[in-house]
PDB file of N, CA and C in Angstrom:
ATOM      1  N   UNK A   1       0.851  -1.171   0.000  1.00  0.00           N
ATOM      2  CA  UNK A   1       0.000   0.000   0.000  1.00  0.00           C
ATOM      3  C   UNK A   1       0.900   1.238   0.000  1.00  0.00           C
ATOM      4  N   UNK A   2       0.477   2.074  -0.923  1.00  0.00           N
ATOM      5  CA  UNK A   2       1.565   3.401  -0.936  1.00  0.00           C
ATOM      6  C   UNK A   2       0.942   4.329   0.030  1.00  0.00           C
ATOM      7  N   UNK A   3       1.804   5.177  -0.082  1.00  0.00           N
ATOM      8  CA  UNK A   3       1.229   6.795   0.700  1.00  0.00           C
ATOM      9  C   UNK A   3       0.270   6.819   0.376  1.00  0.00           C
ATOM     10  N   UNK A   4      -0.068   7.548  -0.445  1.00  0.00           N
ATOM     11  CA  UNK A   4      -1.633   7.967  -0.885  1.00  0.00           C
ATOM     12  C   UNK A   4      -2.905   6.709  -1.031  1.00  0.00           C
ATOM     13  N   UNK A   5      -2.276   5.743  -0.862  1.00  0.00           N
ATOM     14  CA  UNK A   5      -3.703   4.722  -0.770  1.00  0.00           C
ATOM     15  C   UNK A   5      -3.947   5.279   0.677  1.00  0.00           C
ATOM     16  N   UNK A   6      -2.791   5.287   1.421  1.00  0.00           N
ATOM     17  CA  UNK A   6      -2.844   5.303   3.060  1.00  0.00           C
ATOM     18  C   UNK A   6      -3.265   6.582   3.496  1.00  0.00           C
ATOM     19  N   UNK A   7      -3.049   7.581   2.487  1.00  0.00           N
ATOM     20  CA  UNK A   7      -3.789   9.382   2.889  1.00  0.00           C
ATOM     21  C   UNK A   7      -5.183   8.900   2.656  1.00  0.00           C
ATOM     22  N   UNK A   8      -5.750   8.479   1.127  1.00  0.00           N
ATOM     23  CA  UNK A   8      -6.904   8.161   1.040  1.00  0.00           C
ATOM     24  C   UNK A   8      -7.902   7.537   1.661  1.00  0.00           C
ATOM     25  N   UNK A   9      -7.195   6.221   2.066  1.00  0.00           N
ATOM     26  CA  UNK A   9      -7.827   5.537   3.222  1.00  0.00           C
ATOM     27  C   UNK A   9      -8.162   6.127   4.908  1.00  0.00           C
ATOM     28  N   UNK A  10      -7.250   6.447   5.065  1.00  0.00           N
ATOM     29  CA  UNK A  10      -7.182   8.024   6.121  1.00  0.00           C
ATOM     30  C   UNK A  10      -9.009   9.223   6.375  1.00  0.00           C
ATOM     31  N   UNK A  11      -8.094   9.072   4.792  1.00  0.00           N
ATOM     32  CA  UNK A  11      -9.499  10.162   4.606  1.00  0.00           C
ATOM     33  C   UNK A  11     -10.347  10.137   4.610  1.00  0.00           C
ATOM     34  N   UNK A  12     -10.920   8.834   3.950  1.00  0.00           N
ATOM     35  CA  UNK A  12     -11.952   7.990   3.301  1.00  0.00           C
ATOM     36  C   UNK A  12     -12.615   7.435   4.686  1.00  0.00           C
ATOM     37  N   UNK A  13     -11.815   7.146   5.916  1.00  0.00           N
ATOM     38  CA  UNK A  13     -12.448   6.414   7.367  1.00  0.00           C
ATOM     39  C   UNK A  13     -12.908   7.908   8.111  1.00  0.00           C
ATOM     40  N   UNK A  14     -12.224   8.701   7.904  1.00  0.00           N
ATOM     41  CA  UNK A  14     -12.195  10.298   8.647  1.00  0.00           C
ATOM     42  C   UNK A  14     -14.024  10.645   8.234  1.00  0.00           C
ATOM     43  N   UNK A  15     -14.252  10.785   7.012  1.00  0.00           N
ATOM     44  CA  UNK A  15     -15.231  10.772   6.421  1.00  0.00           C
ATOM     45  C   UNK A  15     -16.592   9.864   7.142  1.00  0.00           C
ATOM     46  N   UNK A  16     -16.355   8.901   7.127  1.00  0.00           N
ATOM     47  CA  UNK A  16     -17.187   8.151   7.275  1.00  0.00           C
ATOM     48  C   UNK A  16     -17.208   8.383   9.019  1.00  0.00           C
ATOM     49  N   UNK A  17     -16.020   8.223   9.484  1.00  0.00           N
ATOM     50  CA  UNK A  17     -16.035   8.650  11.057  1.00  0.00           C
ATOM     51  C   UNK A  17     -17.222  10.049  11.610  1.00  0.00           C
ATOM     52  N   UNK A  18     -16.722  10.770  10.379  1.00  0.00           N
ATOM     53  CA  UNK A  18     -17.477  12.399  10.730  1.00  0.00           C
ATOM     54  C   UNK A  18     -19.188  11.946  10.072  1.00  0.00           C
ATOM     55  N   UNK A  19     -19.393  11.065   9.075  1.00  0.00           N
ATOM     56  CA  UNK A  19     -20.867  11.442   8.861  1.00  0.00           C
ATOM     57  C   UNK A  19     -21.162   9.915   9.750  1.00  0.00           C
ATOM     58  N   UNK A  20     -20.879   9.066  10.366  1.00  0.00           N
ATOM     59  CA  UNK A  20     -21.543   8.839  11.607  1.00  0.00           C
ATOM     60  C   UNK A  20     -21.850   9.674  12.940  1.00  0.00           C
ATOM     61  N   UNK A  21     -20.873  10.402  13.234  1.00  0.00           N
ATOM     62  CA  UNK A  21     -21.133  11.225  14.245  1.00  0.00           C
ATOM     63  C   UNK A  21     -21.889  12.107  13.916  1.00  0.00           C
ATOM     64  N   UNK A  22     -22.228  12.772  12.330  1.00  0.00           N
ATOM     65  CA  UNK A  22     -23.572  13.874  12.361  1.00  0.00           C
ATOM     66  C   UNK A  22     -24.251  12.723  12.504  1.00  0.00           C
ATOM     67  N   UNK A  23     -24.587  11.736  11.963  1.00  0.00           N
ATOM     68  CA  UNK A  23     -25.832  11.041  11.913  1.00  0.00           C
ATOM     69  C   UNK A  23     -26.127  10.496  13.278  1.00  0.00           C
ATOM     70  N   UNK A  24     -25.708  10.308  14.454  1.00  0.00           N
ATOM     71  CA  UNK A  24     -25.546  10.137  15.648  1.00  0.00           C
ATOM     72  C   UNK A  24     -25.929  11.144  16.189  1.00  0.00           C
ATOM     73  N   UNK A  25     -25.474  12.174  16.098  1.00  0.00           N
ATOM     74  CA  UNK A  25     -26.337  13.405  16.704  1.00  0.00           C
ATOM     75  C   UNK A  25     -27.404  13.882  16.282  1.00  0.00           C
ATOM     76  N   UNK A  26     -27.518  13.716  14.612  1.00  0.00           N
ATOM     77  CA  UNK A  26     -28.942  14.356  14.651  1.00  0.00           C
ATOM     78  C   UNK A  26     -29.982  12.902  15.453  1.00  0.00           C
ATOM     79  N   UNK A  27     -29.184  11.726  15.660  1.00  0.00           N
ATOM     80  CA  UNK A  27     -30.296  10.593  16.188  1.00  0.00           C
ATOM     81  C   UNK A  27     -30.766  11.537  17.686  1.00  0.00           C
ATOM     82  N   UNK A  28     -29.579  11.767  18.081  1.00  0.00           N
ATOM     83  CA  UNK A  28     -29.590  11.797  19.739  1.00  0.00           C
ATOM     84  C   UNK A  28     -30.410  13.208  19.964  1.00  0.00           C
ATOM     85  N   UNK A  29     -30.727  14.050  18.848  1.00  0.00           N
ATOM     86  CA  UNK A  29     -31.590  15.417  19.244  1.00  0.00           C
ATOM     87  C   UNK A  29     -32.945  14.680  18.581  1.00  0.00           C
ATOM     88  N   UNK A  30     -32.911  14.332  17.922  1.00  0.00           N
ATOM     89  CA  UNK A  30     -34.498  13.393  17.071  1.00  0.00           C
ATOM     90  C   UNK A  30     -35.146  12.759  18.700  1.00  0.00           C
ATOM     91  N   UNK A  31     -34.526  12.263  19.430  1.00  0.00           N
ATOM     92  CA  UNK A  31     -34.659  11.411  20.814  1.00  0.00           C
ATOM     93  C   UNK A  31     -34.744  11.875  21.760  1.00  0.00           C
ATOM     94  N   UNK A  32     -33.827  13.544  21.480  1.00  0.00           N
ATOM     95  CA  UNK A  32     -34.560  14.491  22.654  1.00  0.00           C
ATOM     96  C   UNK A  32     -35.425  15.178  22.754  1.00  0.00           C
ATOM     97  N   UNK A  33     -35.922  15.376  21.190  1.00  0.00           N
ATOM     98  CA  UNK A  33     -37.110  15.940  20.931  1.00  0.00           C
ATOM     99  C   UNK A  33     -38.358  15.170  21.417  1.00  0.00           C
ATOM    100  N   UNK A  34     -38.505  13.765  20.919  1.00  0.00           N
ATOM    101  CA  UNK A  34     -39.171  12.911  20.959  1.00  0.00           C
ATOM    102  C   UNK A  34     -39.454  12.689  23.080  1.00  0.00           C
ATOM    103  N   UNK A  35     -38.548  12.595  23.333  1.00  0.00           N
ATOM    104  CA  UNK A  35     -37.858  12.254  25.177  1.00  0.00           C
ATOM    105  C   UNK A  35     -39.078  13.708  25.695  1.00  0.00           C
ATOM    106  N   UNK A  36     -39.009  14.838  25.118  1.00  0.00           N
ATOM    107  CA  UNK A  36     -39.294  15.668  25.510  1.00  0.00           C
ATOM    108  C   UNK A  36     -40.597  15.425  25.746  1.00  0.00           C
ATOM    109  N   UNK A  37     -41.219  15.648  24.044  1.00  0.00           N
ATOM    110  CA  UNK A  37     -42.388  15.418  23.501  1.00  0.00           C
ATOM    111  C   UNK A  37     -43.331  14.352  24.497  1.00  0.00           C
ATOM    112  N   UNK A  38     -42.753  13.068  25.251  1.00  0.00           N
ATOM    113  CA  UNK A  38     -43.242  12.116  25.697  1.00  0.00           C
ATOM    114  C   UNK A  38     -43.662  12.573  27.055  1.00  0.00           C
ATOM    115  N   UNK A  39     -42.708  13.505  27.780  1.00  0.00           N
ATOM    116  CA  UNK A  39     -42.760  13.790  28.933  1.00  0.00           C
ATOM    117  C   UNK A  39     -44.152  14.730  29.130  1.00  0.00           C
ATOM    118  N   UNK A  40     -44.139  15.534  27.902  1.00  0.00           N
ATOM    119  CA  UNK A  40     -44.855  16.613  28.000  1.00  0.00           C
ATOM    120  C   UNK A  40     -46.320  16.055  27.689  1.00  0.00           C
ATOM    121  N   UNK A  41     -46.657  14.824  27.148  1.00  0.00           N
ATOM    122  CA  UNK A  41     -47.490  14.055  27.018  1.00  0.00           C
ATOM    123  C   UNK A  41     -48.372  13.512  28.221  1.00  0.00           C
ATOM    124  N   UNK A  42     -46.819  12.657  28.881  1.00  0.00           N
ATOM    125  CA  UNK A  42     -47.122  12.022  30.507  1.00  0.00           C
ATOM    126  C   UNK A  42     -47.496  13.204  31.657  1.00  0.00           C
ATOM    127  N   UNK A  43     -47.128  14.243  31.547  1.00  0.00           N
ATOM    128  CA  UNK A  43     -47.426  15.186  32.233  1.00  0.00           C
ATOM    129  C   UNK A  43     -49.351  15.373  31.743  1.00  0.00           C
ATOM    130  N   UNK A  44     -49.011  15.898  30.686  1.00  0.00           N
ATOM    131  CA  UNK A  44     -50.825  16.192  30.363  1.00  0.00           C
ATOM    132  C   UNK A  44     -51.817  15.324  30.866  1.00  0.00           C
ATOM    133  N   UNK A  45     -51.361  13.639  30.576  1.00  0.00           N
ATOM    134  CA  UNK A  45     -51.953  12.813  30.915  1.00  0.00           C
ATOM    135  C   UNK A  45     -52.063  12.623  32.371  1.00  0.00           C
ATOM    136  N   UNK A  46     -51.189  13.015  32.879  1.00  0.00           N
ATOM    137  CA  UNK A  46     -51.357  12.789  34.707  1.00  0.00           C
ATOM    138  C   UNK A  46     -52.521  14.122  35.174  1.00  0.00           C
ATOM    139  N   UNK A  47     -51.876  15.299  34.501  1.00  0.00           N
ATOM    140  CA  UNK A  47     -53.507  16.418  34.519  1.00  0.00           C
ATOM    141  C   UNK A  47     -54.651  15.935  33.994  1.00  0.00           C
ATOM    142  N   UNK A  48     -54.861  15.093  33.101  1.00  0.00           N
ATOM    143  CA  UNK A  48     -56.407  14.785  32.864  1.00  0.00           C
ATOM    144  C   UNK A  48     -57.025  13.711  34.249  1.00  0.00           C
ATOM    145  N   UNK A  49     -56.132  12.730  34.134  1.00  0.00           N
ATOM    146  CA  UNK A  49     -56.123  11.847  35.508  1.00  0.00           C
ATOM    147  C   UNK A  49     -56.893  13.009  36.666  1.00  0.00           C
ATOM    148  N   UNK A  50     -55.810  13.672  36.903  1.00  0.00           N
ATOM    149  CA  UNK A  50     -56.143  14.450  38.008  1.00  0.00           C
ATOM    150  C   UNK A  50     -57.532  15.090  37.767  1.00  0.00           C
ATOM    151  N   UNK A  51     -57.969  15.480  36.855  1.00  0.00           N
ATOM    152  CA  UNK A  51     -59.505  16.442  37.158  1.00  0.00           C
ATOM    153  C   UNK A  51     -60.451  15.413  36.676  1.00  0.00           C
ATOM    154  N   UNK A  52     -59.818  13.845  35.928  1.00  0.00           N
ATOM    155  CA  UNK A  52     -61.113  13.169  36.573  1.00  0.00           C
ATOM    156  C   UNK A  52     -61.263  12.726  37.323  1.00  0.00           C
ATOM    157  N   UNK A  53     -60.466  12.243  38.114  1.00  0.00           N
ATOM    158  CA  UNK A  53     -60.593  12.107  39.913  1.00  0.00           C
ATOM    159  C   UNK A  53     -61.316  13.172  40.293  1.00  0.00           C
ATOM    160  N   UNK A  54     -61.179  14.524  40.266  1.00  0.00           N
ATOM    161  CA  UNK A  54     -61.937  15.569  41.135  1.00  0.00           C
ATOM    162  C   UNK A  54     -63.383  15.617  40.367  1.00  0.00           C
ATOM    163  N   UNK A  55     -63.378  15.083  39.532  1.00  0.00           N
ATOM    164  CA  UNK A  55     -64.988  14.939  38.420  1.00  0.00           C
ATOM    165  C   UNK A  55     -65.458  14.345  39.480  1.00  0.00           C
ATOM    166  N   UNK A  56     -64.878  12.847  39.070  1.00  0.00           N
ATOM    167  CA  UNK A  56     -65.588  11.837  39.730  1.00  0.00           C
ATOM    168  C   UNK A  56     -65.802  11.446  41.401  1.00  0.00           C
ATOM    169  N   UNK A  57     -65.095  12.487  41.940  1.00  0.00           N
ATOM    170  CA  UNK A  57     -65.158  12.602  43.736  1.00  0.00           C
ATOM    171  C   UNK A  57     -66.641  13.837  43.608  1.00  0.00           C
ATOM    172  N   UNK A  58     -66.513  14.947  43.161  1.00  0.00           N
ATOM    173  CA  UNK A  58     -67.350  15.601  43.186  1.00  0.00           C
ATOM    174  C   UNK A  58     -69.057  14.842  42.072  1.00  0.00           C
ATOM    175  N   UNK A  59     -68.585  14.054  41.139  1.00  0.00           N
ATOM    176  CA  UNK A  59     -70.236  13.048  41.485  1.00  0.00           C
ATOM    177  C   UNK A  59     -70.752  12.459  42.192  1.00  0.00           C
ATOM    178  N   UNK A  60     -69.892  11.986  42.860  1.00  0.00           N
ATOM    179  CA  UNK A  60     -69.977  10.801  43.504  1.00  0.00           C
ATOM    180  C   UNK A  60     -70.515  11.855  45.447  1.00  0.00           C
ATOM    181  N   UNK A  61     -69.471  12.854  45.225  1.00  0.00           N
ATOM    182  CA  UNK A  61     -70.414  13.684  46.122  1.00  0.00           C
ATOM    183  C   UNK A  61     -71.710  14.421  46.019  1.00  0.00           C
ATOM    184  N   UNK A  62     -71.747  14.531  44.671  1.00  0.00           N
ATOM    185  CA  UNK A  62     -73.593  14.976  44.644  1.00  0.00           C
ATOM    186  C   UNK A  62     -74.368  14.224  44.825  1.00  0.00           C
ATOM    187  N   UNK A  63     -74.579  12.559  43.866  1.00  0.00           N
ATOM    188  CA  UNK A  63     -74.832  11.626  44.148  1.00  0.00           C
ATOM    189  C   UNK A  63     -75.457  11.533  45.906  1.00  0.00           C
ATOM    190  N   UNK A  64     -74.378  11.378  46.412  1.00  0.00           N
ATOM    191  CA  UNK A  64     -74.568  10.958  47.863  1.00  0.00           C
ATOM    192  C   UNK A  64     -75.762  12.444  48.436  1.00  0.00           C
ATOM    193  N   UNK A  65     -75.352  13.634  47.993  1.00  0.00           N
ATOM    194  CA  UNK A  65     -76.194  14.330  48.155  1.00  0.00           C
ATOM    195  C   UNK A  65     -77.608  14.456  47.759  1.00  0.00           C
ATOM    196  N   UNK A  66     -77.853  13.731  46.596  1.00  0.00           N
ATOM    197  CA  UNK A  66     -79.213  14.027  46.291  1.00  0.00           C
ATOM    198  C   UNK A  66     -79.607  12.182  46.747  1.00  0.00           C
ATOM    199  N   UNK A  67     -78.895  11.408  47.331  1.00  0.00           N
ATOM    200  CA  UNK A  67     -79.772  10.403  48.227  1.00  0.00           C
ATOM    201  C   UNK A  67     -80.135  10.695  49.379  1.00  0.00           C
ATOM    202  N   UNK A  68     -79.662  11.743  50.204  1.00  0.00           N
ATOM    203  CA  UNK A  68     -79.530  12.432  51.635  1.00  0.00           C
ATOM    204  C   UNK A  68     -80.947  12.618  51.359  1.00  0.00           C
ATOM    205  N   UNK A  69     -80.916  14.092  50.355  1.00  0.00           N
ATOM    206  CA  UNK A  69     -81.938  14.671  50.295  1.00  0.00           C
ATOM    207  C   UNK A  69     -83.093  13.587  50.066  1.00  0.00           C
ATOM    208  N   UNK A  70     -83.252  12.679  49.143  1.00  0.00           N
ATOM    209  CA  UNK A  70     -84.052  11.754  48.966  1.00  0.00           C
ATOM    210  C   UNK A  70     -84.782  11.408  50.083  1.00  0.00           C
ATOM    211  N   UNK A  71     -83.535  11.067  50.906  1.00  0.00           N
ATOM    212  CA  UNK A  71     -84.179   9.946  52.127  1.00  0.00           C
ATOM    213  C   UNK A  71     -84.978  11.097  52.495  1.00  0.00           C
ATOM    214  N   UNK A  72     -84.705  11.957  52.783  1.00  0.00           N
ATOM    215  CA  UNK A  72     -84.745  13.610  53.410  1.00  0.00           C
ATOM    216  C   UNK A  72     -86.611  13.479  53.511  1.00  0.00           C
ATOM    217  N   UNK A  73     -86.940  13.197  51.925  1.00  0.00           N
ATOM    218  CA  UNK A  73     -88.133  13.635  51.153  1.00  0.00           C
ATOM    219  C   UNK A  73     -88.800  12.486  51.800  1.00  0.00           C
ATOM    220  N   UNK A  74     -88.122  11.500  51.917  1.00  0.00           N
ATOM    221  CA  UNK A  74     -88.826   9.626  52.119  1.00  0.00           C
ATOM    222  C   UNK A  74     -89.864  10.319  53.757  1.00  0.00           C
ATOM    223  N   UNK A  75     -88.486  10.563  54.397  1.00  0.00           N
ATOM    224  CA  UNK A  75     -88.738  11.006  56.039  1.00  0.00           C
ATOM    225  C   UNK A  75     -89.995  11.693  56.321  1.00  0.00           C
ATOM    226  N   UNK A  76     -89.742  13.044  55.416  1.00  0.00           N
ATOM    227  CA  UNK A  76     -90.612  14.029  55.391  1.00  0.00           C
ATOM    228  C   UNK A  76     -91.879  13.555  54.872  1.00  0.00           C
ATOM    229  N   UNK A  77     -92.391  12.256  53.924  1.00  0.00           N
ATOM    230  CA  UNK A  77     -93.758  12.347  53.587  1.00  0.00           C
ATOM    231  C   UNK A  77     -94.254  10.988  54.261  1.00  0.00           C
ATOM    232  N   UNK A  78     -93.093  10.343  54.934  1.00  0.00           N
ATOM    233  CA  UNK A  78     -93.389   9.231  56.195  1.00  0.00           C
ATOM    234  C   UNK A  78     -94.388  10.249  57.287  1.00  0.00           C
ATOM    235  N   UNK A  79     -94.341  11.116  57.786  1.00  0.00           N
ATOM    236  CA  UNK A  79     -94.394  12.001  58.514  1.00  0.00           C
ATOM    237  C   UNK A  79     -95.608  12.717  58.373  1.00  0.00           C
ATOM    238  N   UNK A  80     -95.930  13.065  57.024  1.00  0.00           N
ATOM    239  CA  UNK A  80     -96.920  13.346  56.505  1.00  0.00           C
ATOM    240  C   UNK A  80     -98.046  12.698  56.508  1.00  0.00           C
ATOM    241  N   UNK A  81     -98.260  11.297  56.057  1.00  0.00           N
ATOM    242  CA  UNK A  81     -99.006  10.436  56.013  1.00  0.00           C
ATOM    243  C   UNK A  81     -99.439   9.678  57.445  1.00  0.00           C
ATOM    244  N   UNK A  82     -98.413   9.945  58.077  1.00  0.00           N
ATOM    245  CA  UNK A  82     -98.864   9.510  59.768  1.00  0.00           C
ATOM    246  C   UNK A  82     -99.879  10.582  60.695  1.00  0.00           C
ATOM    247  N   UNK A  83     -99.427  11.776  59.938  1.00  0.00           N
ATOM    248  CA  UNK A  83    -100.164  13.121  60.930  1.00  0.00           C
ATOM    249  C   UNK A  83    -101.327  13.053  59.610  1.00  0.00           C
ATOM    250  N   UNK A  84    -101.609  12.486  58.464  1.00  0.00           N
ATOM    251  CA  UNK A  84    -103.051  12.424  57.960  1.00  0.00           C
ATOM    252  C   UNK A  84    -103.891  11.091  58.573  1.00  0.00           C
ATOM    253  N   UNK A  85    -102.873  10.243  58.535  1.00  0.00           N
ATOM    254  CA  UNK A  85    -103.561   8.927  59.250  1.00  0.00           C
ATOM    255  C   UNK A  85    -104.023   9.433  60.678  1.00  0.00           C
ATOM    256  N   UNK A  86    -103.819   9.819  61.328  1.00  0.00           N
ATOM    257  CA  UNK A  86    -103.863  10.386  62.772  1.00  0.00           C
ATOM    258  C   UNK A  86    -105.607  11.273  62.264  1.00  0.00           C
ATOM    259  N   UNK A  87    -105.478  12.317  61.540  1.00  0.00           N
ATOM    260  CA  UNK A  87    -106.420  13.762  61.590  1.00  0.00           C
ATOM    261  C   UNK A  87    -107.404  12.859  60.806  1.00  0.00           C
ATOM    262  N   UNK A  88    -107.283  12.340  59.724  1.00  0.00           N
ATOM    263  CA  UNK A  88    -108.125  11.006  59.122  1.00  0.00           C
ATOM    264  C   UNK A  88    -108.898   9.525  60.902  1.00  0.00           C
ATOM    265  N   UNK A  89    -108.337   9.098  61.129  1.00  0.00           N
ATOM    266  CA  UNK A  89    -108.826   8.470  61.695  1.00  0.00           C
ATOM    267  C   UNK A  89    -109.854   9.200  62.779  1.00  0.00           C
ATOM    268  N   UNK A  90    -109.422  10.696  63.495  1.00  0.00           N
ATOM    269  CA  UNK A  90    -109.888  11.521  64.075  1.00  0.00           C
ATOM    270  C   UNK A  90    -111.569  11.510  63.670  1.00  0.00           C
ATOM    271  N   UNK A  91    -110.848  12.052  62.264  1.00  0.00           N
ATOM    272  CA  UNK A  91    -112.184  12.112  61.770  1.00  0.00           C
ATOM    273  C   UNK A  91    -113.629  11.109  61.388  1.00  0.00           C
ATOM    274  N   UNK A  92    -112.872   9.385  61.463  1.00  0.00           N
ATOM    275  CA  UNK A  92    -113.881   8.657  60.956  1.00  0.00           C
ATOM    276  C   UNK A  92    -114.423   8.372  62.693  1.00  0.00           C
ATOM    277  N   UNK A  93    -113.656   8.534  64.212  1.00  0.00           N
ATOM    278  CA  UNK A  93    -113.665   8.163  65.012  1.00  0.00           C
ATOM    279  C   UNK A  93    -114.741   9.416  65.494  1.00  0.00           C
ATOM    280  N   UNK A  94    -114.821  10.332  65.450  1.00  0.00           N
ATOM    281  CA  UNK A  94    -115.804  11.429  65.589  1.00  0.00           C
ATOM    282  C   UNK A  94    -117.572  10.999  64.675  1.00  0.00           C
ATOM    283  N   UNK A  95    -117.131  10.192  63.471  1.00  0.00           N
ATOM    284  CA  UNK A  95    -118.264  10.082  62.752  1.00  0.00           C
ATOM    285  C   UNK A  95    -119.027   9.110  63.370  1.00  0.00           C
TER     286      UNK A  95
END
């Protein structure tokens, strides 16, 4: 092998040395973009998480609220029907 096969060859690996390393870096920013992109994803996704948990705590607290009230209504016309049964019987017991 002469000189110049050996400059060429030189050159020729130098070359190839340098366009692996661009191609290596543009991998490694493609991956930080992407690295980024993912995070900023997992983040969003942990905020949706989060306000449907507070959705679903705050249904689940109305819910319970409008059975309260329910029973509330049950109580209240239990109550009702005892003080008519009462003024009703009054009345057939007078007749």
């Amino acid at each position: 092998m002469t000189d110049d096969d050996l400059k060429q060859l030189i050159a020729s690996n130098a070359k190839s040395i340098q366009a692996l390393t661009t191609s290596l870096n543009e991998l490694k920013q493609e991956w930080q973009k992407d690295r980024e992109e993912w995070q900023k994803d997992r983040k969003q996704i942990y905020q949706w998480m989060s306000r449907l948990s507070a959705s679903q705590a705050n249904f689940w607290e109305t819910q319970a609220d409008y059975y309260r009230r329910l029973e509330d209504v049950e109580d209240r016309q239990a109550i009702m029907l005892e003080i008519l049964n009462r003024v009703t019987k009054k009345d057939e017991d007078e007749s």
